[in-house]
PDB file of N, CA and C in Angstrom:
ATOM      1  N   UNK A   1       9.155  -0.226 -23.569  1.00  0.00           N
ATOM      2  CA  UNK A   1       7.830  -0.460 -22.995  1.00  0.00           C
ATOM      3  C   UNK A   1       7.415   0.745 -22.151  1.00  0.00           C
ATOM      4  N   UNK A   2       6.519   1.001 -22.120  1.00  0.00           N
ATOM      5  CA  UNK A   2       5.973   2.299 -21.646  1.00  0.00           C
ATOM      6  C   UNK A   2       5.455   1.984 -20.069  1.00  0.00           C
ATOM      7  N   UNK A   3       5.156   3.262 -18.961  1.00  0.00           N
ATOM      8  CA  UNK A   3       5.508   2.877 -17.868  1.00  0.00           C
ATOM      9  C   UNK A   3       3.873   2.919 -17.696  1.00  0.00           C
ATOM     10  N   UNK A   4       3.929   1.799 -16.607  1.00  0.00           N
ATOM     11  CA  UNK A   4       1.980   1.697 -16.051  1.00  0.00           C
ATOM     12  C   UNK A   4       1.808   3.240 -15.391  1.00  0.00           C
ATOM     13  N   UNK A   5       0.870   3.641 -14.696  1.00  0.00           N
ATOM     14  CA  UNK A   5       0.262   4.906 -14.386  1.00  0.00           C
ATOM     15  C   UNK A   5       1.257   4.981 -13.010  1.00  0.00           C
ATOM     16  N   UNK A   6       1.166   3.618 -12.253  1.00  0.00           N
ATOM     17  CA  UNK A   6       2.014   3.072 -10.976  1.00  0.00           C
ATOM     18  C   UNK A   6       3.575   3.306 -10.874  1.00  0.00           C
ATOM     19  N   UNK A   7       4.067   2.711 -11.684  1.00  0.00           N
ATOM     20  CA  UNK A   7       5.318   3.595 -12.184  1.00  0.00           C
ATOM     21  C   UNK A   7       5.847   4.802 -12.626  1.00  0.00           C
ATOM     22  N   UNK A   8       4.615   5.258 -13.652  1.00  0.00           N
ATOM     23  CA  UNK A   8       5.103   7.518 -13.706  1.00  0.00           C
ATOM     24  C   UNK A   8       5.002   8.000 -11.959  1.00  0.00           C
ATOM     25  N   UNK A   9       3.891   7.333 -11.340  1.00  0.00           N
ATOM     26  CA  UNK A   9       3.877   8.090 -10.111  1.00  0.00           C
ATOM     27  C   UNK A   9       4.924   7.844  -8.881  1.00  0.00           C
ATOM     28  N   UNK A  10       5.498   6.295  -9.034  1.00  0.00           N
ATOM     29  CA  UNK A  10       6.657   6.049  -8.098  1.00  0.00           C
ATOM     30  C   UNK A  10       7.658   7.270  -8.949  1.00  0.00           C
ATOM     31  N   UNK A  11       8.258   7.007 -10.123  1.00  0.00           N
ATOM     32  CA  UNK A  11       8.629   7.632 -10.896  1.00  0.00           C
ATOM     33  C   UNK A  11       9.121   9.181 -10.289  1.00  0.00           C
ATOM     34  N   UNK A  12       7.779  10.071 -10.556  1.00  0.00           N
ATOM     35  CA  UNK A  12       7.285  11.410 -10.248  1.00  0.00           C
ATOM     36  C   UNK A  12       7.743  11.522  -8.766  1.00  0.00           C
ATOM     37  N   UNK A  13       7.652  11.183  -7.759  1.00  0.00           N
ATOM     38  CA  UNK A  13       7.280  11.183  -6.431  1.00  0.00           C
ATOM     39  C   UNK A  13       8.935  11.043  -6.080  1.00  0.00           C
ATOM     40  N   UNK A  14       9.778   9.834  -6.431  1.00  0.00           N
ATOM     41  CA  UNK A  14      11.110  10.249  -6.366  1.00  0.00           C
ATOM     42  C   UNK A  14      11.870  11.157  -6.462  1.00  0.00           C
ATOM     43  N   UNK A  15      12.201  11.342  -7.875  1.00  0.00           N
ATOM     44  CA  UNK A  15      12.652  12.596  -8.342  1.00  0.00           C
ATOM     45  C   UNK A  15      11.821  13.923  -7.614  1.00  0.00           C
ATOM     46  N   UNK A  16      11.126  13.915  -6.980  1.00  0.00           N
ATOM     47  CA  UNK A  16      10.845  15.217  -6.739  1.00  0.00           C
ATOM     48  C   UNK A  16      10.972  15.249  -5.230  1.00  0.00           C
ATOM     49  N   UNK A  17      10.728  14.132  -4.124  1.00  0.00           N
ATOM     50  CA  UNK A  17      10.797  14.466  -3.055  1.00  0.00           C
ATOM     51  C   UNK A  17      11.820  13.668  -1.986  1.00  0.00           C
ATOM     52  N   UNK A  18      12.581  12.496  -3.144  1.00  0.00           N
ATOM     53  CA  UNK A  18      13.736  11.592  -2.648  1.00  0.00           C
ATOM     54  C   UNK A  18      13.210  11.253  -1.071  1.00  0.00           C
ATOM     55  N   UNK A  19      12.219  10.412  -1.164  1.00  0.00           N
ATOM     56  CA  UNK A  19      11.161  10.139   0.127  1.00  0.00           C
ATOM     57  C   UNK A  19      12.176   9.038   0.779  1.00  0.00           C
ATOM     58  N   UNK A  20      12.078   8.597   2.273  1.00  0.00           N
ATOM     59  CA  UNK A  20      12.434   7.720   2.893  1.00  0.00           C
ATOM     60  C   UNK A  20      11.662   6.340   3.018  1.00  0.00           C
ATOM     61  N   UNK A  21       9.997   6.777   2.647  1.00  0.00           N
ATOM     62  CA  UNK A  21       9.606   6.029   2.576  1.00  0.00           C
ATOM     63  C   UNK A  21       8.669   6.142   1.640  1.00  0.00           C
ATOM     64  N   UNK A  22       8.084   4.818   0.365  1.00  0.00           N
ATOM     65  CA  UNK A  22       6.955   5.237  -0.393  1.00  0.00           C
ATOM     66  C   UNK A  22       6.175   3.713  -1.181  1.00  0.00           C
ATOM     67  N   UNK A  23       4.901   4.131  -0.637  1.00  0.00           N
ATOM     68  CA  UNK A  23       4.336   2.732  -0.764  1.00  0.00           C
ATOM     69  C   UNK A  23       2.945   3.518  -2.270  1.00  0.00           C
ATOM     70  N   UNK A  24       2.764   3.024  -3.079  1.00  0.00           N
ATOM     71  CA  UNK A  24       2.004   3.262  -4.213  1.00  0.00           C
ATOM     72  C   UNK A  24       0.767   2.022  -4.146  1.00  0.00           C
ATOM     73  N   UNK A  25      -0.105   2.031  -3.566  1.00  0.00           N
ATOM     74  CA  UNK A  25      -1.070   0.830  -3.519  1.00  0.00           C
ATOM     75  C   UNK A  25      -2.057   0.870  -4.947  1.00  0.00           C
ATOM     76  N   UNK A  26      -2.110   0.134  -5.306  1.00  0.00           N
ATOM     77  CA  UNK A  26      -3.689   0.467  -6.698  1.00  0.00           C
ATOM     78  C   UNK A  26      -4.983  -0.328  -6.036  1.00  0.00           C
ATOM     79  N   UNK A  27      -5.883   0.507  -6.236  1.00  0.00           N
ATOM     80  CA  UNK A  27      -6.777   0.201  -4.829  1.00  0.00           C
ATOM     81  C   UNK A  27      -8.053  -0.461  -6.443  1.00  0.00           C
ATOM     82  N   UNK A  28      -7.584  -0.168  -7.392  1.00  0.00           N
ATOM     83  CA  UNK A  28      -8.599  -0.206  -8.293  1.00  0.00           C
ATOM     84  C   UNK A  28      -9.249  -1.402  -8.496  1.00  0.00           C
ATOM     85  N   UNK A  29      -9.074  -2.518  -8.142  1.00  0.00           N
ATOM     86  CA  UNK A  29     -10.234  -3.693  -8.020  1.00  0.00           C
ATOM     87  C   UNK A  29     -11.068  -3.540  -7.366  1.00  0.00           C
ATOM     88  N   UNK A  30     -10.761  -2.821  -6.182  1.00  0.00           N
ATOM     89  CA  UNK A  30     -11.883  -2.932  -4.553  1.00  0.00           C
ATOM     90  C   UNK A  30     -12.900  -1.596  -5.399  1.00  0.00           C
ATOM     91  N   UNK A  31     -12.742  -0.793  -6.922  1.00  0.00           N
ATOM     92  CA  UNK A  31     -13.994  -0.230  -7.074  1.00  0.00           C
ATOM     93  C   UNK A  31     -14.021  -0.586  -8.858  1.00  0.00           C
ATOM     94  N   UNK A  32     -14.117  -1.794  -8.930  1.00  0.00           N
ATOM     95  CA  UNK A  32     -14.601  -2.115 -10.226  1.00  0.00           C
ATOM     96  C   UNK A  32     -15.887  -2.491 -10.294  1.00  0.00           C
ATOM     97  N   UNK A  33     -16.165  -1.391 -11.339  1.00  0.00           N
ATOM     98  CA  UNK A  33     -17.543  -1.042 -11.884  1.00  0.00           C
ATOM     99  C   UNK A  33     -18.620  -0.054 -11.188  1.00  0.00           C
ATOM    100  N   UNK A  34     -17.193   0.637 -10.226  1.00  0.00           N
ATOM    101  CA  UNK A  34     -18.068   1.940  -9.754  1.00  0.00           C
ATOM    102  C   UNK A  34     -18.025   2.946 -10.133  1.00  0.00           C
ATOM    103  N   UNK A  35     -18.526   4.077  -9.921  1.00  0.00           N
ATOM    104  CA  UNK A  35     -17.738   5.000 -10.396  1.00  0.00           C
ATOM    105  C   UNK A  35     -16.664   5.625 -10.867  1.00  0.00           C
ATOM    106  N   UNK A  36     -15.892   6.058 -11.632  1.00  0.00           N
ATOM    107  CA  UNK A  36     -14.716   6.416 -11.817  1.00  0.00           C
ATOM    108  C   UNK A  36     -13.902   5.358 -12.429  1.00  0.00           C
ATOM    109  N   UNK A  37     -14.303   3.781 -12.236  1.00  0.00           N
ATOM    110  CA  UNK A  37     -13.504   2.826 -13.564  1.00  0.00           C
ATOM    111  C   UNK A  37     -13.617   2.986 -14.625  1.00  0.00           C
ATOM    112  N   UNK A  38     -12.686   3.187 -15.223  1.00  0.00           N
ATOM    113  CA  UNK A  38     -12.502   3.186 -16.423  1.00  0.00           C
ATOM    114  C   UNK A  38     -12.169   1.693 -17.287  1.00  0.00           C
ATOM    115  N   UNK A  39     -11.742   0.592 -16.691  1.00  0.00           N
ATOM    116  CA  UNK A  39     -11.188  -0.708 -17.042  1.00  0.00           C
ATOM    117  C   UNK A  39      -9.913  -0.856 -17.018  1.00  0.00           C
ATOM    118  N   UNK A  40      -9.379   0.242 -16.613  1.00  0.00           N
ATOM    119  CA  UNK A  40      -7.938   0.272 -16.747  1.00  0.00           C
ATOM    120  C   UNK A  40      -7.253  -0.512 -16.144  1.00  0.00           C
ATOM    121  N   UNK A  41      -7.915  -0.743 -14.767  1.00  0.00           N
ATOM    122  CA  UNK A  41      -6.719  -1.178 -13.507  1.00  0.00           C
ATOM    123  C   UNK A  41      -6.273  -0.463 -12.669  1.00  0.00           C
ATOM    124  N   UNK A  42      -6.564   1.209 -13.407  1.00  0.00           N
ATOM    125  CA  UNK A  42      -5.396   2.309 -12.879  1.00  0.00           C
ATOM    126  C   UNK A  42      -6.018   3.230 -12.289  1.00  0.00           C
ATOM    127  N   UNK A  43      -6.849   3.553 -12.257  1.00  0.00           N
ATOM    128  CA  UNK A  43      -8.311   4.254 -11.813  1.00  0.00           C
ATOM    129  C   UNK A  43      -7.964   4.827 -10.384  1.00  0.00           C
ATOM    130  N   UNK A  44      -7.605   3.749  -9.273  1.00  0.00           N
ATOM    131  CA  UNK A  44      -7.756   4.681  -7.647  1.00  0.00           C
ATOM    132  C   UNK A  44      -6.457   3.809  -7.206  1.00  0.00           C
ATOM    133  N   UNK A  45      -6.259   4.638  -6.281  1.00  0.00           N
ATOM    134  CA  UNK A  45      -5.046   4.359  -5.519  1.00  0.00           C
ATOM    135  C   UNK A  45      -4.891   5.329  -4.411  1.00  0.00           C
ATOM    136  N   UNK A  46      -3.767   4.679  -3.474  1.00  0.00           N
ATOM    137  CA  UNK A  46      -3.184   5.614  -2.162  1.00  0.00           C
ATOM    138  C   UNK A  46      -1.755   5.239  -2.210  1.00  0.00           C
ATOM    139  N   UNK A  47      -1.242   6.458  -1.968  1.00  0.00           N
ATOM    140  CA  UNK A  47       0.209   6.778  -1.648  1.00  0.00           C
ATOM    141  C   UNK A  47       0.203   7.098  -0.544  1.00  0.00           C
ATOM    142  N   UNK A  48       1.320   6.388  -0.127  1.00  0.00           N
ATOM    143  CA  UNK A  48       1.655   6.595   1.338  1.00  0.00           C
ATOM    144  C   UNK A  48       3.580   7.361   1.462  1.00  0.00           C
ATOM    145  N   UNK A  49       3.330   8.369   1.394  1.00  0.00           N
ATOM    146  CA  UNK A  49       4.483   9.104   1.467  1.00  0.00           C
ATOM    147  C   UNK A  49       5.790  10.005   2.409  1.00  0.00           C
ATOM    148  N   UNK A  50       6.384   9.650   2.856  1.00  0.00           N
ATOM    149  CA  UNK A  50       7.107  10.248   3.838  1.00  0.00           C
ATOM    150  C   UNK A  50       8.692  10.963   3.446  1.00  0.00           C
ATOM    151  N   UNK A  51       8.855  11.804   3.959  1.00  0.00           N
ATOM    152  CA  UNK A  51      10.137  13.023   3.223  1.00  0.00           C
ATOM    153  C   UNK A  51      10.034  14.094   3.887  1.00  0.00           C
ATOM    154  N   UNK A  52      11.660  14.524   4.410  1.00  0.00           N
ATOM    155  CA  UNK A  52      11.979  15.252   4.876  1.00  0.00           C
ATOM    156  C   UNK A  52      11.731  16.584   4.110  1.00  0.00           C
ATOM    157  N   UNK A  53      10.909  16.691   2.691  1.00  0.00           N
ATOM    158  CA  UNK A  53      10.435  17.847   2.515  1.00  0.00           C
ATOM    159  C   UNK A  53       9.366  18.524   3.052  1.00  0.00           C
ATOM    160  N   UNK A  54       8.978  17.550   3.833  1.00  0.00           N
ATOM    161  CA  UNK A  54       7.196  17.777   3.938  1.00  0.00           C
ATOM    162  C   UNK A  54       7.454  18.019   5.848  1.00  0.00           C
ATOM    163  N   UNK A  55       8.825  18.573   6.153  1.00  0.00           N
ATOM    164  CA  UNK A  55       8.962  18.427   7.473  1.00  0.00           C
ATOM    165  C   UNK A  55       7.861  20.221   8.355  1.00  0.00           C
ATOM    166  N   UNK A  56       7.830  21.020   7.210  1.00  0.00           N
ATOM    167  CA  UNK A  56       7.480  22.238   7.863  1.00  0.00           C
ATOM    168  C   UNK A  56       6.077  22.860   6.823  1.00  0.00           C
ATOM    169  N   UNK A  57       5.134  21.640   6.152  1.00  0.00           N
ATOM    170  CA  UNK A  57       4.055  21.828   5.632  1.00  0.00           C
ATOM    171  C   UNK A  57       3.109  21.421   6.362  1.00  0.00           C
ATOM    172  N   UNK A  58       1.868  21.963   6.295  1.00  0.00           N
ATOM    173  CA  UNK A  58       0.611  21.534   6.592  1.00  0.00           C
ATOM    174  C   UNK A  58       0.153  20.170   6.105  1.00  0.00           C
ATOM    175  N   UNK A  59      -0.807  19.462   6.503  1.00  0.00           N
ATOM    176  CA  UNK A  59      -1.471  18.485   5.821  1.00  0.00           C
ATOM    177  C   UNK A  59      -1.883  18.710   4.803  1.00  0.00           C
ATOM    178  N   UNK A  60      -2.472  20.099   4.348  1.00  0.00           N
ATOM    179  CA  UNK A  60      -3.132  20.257   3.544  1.00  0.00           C
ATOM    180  C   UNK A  60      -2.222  20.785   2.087  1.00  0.00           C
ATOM    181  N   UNK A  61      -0.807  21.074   2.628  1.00  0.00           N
ATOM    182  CA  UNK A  61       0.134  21.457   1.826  1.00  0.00           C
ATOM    183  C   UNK A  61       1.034  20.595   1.094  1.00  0.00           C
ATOM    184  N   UNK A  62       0.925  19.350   1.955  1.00  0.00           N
ATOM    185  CA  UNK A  62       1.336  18.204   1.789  1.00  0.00           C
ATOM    186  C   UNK A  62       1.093  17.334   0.293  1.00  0.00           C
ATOM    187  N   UNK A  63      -0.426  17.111   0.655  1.00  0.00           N
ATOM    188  CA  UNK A  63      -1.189  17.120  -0.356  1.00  0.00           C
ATOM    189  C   UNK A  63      -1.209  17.790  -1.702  1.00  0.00           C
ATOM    190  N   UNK A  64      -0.888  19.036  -1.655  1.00  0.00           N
ATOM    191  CA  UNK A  64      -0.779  20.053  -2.646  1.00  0.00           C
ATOM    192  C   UNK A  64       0.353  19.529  -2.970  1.00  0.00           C
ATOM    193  N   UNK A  65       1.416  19.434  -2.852  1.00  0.00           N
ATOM    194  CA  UNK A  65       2.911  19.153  -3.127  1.00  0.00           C
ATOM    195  C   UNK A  65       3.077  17.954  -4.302  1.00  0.00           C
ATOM    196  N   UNK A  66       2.108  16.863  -3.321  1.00  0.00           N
ATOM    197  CA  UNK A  66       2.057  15.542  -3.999  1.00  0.00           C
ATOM    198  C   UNK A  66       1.257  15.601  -5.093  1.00  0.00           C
ATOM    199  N   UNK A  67       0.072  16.265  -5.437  1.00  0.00           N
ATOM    200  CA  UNK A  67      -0.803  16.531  -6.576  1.00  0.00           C
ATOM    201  C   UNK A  67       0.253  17.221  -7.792  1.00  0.00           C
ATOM    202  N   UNK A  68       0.736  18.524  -7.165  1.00  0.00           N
ATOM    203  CA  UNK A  68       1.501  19.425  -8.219  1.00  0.00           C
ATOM    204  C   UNK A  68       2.966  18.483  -9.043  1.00  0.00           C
ATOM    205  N   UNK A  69       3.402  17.593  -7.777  1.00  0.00           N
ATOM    206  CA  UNK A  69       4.216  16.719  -8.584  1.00  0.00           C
ATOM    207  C   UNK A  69       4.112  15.771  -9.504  1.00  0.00           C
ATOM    208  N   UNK A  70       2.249  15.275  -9.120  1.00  0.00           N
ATOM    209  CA  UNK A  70       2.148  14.212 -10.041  1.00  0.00           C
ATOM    210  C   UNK A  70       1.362  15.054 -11.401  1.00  0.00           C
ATOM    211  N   UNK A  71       1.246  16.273 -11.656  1.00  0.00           N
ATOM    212  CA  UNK A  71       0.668  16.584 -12.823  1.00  0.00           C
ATOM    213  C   UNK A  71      -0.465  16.256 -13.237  1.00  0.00           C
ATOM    214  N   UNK A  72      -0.443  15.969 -14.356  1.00  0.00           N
ATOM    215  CA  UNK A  72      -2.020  15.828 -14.601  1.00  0.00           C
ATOM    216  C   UNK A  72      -2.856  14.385 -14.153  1.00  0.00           C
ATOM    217  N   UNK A  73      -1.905  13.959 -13.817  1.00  0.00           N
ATOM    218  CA  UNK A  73      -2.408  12.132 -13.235  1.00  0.00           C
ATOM    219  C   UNK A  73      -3.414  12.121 -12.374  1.00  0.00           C
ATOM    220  N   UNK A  74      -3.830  12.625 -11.436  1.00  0.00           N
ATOM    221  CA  UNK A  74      -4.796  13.212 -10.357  1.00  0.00           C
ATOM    222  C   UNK A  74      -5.918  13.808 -11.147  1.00  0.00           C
ATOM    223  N   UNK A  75      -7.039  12.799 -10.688  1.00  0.00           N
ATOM    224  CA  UNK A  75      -8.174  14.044 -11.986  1.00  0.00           C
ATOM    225  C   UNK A  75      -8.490  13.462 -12.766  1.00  0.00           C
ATOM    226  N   UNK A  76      -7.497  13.558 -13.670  1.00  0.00           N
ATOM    227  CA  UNK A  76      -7.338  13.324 -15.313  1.00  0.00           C
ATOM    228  C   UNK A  76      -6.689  12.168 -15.848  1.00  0.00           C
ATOM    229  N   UNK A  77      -5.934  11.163 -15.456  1.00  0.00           N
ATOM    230  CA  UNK A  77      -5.941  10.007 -15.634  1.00  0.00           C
ATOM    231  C   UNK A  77      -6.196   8.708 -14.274  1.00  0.00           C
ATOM    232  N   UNK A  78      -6.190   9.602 -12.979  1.00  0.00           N
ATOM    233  CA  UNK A  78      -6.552   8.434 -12.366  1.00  0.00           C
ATOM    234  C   UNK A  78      -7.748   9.173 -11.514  1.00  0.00           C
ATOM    235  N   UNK A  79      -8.703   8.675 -11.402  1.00  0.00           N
ATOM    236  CA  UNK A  79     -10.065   8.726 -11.037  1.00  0.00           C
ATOM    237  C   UNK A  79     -10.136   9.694  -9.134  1.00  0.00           C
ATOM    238  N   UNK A  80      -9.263   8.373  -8.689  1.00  0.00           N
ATOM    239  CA  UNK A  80      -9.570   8.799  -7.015  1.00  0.00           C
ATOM    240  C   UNK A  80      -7.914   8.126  -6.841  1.00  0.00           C
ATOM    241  N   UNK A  81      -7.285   9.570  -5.303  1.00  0.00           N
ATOM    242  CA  UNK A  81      -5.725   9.421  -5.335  1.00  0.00           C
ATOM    243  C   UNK A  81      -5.752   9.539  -3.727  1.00  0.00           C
ATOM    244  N   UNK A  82      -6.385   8.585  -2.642  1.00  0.00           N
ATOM    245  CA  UNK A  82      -5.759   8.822  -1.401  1.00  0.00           C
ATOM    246  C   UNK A  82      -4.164   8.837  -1.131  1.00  0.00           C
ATOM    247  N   UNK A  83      -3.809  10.269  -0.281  1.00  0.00           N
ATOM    248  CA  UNK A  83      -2.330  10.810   0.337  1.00  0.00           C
ATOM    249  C   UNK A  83      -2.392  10.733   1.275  1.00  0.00           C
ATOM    250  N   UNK A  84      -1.454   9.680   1.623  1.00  0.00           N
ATOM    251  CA  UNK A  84      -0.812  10.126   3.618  1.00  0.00           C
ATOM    252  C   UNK A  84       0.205  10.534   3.614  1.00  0.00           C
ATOM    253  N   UNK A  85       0.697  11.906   3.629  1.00  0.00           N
ATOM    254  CA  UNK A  85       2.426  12.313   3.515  1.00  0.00           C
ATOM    255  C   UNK A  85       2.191  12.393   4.777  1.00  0.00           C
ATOM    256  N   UNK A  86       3.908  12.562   4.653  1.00  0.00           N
ATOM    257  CA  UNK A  86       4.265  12.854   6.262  1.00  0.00           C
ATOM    258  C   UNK A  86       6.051  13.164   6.183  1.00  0.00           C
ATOM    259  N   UNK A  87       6.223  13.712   7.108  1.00  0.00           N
ATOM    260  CA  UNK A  87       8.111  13.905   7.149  1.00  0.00           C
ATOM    261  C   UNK A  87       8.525  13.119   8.092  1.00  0.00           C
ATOM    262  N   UNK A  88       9.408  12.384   8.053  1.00  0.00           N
ATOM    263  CA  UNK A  88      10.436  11.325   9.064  1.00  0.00           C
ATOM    264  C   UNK A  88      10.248  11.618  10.456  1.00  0.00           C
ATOM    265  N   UNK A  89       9.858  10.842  11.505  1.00  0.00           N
ATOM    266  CA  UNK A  89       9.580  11.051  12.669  1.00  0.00           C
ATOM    267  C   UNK A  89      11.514  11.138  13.072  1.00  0.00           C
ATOM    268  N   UNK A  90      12.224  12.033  13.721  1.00  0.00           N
ATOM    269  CA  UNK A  90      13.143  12.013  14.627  1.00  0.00           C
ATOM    270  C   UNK A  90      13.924  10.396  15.720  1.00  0.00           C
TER     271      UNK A  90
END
């Protein structure tokens, strides 16, 4: 069985940043039939991400990190992708 969009990105996001913490929300009901639905289900979402990789990046690098890991998913298969990274508070 092939993996929902929700799963390549838990998926993706592991393997690449072995996070402490990671929450994948699909926000895509709260914009059905707005812009950017497609009918999928899979359309918008927020990740909420935390990892000691992201301990000496910018916000804005952060972001970059999490886009470049998820590939073409951002954009091009899911519509709209709110990121809150962050690195492990001490």
């Amino acid at each position: 069985m092939a993996e929902t969009v929700q799963q390549e990105m838990e998926r993706l996001l592991t393997e690449e940043f072995s996070p402490t913490r990671l929450e994948i929300v699909n926000d895509s009901a709260k914009h059905h039939g707005h812009a950017g639905d497609d009918g999928s289900g899979e359309s918008h979402f927020t990740v909420v991400i935390e990892a000691p990789a992201f301990a000496d990046m910018s916000r804005v690098d952060r972001q970059r990190a999490v886009n470049r890991a998820l590939g073409d998913i951002p954009g091009d298969r899911v519509h709209a992708l709110a990121i809150q990274a962050s690195a492990p508070t001490p």
